[in-house]
Protein backbone atom coordinates (compact mmCIF):
# COMPACT_ATOMS: atom_id res chain seq x y z
CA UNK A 1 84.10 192.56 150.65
CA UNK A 2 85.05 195.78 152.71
CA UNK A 3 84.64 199.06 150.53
CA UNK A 4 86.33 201.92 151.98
CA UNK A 5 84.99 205.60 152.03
CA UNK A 6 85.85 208.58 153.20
CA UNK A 7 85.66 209.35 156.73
CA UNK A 8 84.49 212.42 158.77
CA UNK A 9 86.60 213.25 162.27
CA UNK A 10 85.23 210.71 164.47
CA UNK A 11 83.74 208.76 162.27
CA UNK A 12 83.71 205.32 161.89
CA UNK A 13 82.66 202.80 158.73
CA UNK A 14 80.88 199.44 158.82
CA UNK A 15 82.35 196.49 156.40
CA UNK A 16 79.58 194.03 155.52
CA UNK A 17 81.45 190.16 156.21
CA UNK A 18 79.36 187.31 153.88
CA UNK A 19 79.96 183.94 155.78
CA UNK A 20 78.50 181.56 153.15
CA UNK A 21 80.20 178.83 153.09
CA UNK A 22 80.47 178.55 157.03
CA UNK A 23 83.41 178.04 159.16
CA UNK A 24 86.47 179.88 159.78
CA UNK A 25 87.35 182.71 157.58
CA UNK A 26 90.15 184.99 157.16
CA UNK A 27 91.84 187.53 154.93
CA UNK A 28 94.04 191.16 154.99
CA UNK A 29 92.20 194.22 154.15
CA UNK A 30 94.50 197.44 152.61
CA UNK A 31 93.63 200.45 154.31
CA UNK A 32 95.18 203.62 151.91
CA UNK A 33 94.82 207.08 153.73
CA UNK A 34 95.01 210.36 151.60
CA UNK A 35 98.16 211.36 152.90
CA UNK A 36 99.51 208.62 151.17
CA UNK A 37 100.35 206.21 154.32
CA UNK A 38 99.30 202.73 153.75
CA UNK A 39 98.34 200.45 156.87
CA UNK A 40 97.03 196.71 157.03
CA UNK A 41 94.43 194.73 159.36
CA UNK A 42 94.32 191.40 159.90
CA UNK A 43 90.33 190.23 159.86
CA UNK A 44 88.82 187.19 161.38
CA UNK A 45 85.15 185.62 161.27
CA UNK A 46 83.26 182.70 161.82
CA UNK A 47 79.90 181.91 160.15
CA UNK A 48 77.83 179.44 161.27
CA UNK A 49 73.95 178.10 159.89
CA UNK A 50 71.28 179.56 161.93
CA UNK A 51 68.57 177.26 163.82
CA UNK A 52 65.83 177.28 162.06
CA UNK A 53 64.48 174.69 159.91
CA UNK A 54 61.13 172.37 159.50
CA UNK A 55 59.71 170.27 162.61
CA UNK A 56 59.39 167.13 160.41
CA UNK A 57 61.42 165.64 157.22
CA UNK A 58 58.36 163.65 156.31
CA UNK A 59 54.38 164.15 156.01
CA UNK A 60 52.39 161.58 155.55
CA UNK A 61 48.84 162.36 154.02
CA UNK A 62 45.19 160.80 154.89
CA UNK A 63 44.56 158.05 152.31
CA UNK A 64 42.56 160.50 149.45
CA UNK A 65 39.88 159.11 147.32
CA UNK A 66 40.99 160.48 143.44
CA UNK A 67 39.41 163.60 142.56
CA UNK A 68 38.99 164.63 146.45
CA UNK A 69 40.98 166.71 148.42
CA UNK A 70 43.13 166.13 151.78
CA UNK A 71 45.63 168.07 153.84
CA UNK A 72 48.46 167.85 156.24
CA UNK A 73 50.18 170.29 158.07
CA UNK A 74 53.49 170.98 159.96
CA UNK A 75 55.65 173.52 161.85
CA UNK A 76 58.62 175.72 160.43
CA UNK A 77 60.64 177.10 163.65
CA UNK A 78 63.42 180.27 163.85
CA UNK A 79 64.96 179.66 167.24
CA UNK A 80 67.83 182.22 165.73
CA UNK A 81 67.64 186.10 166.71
CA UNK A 82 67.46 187.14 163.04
CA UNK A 83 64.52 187.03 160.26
CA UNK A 84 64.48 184.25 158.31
CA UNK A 85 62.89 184.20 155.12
CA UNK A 86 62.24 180.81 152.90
CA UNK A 87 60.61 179.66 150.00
CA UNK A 88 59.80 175.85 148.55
CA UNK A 89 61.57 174.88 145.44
CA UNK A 90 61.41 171.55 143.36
CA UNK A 91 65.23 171.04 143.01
CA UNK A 92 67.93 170.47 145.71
CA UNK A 93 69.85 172.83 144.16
CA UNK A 94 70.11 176.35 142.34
CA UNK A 95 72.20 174.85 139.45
CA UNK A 96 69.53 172.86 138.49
CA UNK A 97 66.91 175.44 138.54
CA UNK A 98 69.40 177.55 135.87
CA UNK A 99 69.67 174.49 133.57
CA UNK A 100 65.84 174.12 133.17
CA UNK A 101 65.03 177.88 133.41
CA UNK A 102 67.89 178.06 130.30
CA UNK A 103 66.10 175.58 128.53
CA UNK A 104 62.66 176.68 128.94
CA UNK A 105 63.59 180.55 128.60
CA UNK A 106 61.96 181.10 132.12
CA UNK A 107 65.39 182.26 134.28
CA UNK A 108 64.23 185.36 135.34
CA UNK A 109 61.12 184.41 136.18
CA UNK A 110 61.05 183.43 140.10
CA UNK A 111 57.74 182.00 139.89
CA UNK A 112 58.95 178.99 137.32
CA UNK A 113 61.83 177.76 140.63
CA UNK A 114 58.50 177.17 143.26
CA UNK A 115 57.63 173.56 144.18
CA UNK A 116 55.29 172.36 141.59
CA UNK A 117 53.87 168.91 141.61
CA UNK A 118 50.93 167.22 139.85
CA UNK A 119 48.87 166.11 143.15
CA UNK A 120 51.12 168.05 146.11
CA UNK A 121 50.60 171.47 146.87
CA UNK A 122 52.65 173.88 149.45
CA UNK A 123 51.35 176.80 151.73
CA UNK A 124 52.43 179.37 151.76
CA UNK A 125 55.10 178.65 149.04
CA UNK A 126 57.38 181.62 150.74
CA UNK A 127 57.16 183.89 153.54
CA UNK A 128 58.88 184.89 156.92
CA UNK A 129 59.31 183.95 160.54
CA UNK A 130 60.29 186.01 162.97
CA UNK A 131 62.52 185.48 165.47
CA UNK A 132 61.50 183.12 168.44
CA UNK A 133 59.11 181.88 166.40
CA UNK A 134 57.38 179.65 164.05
CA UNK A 135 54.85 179.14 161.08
CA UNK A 136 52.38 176.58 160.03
CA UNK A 137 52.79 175.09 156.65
CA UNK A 138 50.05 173.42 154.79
CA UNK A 139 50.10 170.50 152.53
CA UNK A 140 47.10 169.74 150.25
CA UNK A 141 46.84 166.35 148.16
CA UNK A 142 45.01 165.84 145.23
CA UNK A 143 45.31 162.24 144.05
CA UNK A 144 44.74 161.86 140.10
CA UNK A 145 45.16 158.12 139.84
CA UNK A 146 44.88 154.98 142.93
CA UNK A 147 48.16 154.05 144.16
CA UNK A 148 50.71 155.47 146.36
CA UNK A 149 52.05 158.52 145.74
CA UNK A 150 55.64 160.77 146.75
CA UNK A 151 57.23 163.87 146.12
CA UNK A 152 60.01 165.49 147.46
CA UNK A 153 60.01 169.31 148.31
CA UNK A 154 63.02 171.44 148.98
CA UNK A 155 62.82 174.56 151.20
CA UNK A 156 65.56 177.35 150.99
CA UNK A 157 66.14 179.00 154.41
CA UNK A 158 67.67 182.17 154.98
CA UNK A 159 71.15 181.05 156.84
CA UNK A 160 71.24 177.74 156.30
CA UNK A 161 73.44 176.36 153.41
CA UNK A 162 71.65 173.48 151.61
CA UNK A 163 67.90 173.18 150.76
CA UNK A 164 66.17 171.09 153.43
CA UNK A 165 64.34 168.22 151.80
CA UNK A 166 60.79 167.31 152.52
CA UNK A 167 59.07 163.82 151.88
CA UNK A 168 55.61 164.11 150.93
CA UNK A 169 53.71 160.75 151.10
CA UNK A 170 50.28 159.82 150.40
CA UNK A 171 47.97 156.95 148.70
CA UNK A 172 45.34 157.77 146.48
CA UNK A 173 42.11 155.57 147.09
CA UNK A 174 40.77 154.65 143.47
CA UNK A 175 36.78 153.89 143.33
CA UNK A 176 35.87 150.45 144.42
CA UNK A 177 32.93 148.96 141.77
CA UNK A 178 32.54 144.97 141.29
CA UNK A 179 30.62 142.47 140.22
CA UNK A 180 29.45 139.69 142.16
CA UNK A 181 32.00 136.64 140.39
CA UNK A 182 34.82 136.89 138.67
CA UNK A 183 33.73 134.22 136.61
CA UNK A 184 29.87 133.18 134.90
CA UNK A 185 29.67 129.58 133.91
CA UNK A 186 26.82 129.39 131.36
CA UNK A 187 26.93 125.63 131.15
CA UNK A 188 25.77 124.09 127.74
CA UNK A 189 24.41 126.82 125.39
CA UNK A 190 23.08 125.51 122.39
CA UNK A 191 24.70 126.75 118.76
CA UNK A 192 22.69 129.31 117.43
CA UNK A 193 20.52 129.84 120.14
CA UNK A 194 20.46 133.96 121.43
CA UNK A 195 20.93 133.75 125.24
CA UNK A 196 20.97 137.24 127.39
CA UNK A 197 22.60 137.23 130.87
CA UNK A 198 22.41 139.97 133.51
CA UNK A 199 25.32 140.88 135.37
CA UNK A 200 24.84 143.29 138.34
CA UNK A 201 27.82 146.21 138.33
CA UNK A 202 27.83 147.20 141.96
CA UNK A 203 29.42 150.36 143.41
CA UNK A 204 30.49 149.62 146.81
CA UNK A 205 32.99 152.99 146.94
CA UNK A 206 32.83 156.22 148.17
CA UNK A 207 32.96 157.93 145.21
CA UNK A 208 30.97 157.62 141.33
CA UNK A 209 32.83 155.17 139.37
CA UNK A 210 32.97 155.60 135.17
CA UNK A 211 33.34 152.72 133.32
CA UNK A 212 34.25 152.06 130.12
CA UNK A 213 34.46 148.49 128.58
CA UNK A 214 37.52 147.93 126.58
CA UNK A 215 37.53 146.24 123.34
CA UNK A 216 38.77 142.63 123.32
CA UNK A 217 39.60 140.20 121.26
CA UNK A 218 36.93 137.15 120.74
CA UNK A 219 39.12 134.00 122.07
CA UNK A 220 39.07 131.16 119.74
CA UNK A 221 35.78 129.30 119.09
CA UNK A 222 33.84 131.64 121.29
CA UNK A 223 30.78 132.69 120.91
CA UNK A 224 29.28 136.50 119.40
CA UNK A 225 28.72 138.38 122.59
CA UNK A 226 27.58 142.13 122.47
CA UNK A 227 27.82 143.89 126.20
CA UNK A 228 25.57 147.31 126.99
CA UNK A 229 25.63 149.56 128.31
CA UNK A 230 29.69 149.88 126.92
CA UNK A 231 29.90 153.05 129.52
CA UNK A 232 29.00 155.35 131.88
CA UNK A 233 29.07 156.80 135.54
CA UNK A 234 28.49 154.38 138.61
CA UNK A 235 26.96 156.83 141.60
CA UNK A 236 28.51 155.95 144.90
CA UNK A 237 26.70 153.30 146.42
CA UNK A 238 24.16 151.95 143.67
CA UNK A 239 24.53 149.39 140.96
CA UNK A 240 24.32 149.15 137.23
CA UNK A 241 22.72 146.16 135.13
CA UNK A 242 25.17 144.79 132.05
CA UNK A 243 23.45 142.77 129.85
CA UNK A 244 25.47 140.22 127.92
CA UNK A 245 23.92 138.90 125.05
CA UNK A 246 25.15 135.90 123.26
CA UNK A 247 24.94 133.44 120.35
CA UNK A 248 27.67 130.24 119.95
CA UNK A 249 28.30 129.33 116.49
CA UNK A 250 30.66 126.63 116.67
CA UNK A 251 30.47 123.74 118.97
CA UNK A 252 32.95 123.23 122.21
CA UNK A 253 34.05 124.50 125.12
CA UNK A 254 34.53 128.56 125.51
CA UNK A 255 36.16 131.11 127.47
CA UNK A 256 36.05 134.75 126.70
CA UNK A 257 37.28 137.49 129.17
CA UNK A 258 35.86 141.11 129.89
CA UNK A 259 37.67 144.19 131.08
CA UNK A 260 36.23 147.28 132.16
CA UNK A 261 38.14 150.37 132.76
CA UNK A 262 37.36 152.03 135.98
CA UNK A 263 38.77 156.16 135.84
CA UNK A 264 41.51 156.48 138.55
CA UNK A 265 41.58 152.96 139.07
CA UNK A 266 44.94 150.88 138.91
CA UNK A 267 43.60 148.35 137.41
CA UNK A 268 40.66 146.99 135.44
CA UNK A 269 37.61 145.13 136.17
CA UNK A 270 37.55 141.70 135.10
CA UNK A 271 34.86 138.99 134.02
CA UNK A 272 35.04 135.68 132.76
CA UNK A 273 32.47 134.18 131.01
CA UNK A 274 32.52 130.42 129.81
CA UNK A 275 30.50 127.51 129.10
CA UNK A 276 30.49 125.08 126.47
CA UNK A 277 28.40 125.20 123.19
CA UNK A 278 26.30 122.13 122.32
CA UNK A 279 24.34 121.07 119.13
CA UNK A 280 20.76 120.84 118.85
CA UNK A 281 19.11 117.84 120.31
CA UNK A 282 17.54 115.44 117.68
CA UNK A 283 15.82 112.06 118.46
CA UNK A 284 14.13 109.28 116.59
CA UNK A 285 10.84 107.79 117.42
CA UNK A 286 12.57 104.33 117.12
CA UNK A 287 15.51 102.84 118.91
CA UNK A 288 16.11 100.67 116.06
CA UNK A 289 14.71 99.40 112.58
CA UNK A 290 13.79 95.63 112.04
CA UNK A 291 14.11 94.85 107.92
CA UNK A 292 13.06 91.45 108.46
CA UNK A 293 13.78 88.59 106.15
CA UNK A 294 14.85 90.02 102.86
CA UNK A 295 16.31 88.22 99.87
CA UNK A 296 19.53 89.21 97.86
CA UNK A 297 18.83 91.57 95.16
CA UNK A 298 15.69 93.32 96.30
CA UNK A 299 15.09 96.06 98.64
CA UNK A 300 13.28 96.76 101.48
CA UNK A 301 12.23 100.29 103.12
CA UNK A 302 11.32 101.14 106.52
CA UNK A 303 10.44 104.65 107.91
CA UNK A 304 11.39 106.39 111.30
CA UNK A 305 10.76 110.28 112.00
CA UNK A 306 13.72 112.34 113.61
CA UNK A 307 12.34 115.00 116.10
CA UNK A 308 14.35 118.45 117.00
CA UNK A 309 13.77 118.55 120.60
CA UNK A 310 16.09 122.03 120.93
CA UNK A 311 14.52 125.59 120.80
CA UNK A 312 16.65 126.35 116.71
CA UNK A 313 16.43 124.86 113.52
CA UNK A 314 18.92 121.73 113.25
CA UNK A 315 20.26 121.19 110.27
């Protein structure tokens, strides 16, 4: 828009020309002098985006062990002869940035449009570059959980007409803690006999490891098994001694399962343990009994001894 105002002799009068969208533009501006004469000029213009931009579309962070730190950088450039100004935003576009601001009562607040992520984080989040030049832009990641990880940033440029996107890609590295097996085969256990195993919980990460053993559900027929320590924090690089204590009541094979839950892991730790559950031994001191002769209608006794050969009662 051209807004007219009164001119001195001589003078002259700039008319500002906004060239958003770009392209060719044209239109008729009114010119009314105070003597009453009325004239009309024909105006032309042509807006084009200005060259400046980011160096890269995508970043790719260092691999980041969970509750550590990495960062990435890149270049902005202005190869235009204007200052540019930008800012990072979340959304591609401003109409969806005045939805949400509606709906959370935060439209006037610029701060509530920035680029705001859970594990990325831009800067500077807005500034300038001049012309002929360029700025560096760092990315930090902060991985919460193990897996791989993406966001996508937008970054509004002075004099260019869309939001440029950028992909920000990085895997978080979860702590690494094992156990030697996945699986412990007890062999026979006897029914009602306490046993007590010791399983070595190794750290082989970077990073402490806390564990937490979830609760299961005893599989059928297996045995009463009580696990301790239930929790607790795994330093980088040492190990941790479960003891698994256990009593079979019924008699047969068994299989029972173990999870542990490692913090910022993907998934849990698993162990199998399984055997089979076995009565008591009992023997007799005789391989068989010898009644002899013995005539019909009278009786004849003869005596043996059992002996419980197992460590528990037999019953």
């Amino acid at each position: 828009m051209i807004r007219m105002r009164s001119l001195k002799t001589g003078g002259d009068m700039d008319g500002e020309y906004d060239a958003e969208p770009t392209g060719e533009h044209s239109g008729e501006v009114r010119i009314a002098y105070a003597s009453g004469e009325v004239a009309h000029a024909r105006l032309h213009g042509s807006g084009a985006e200005l060259e400046a931009g980011l160096a890269v579309r995508t970043l790719q962070l260092p691999p980041t062990f969970v509750r550590q730190r990495s960062m990435a950088s890149f270049r902005m450039f202005n190869r235009s002869s204007a200052v540019v100004r930008f800012s990072w935003r979340t959304h591609a576009h401003t109409e969806a940035e005045g939805r949400l601001g509606d709906a959370a009562g935060s439209q006037h607040d610029p701060h509530a449009r920035r680029f705001c992520h859970d594990v990325f984080d831009v800067d500077p989040m807005e500034g300038c570059i001049w012309p002929g030049g360029e700025v560096e832009v760092c990315v930090l990641f902060a991985p919460e959980r193990e897996g791989a990880c993406t966001a996508l940033a937008w970054c509004q440029v002075e004099g260019r007409v869309a939001r440029l996107p950028l992909s920000l890609q990085g895997q978080g590295l979860g702590p690494l803690a094992i156990f030697p097996f996945e699986a412990l085969d007890v062999k026979d256990a006897l029914v009602g006999a306490p046993y007590v195993y010791e399983l070595d919980f190794m750290n082989r990460g970077f990073i402490d490891a806390a564990f937490r053993l979830r609760p299961h559900m005893p599989a059928a027929g297996a045995p009463e098994f009580a696990l301790e320590p239930v929790s607790g924090l795994l330093p980088a690089g040492a190990s941790q001694v479960i003891r698994a204590r256990m009593v079979a009541r019924a008699v047969g094979p068994f299989s029972q399962r173990f999870e542990w839950e490692l913090e910022g892991a993907a998934e849990p730790i698993r162990l199998t343990i399984r055997g089979r559950a076995v009565p008591p031994a009992i023997k007799a001191d005789v391989a068989s009994l010898d009644f002899g002769l013995l005539a019909c209608g009278f009786s004849q006794e003869c005596a043996f001894a059992l002996r419980n050969t197992s460590a528990v009662p037999a019953r």
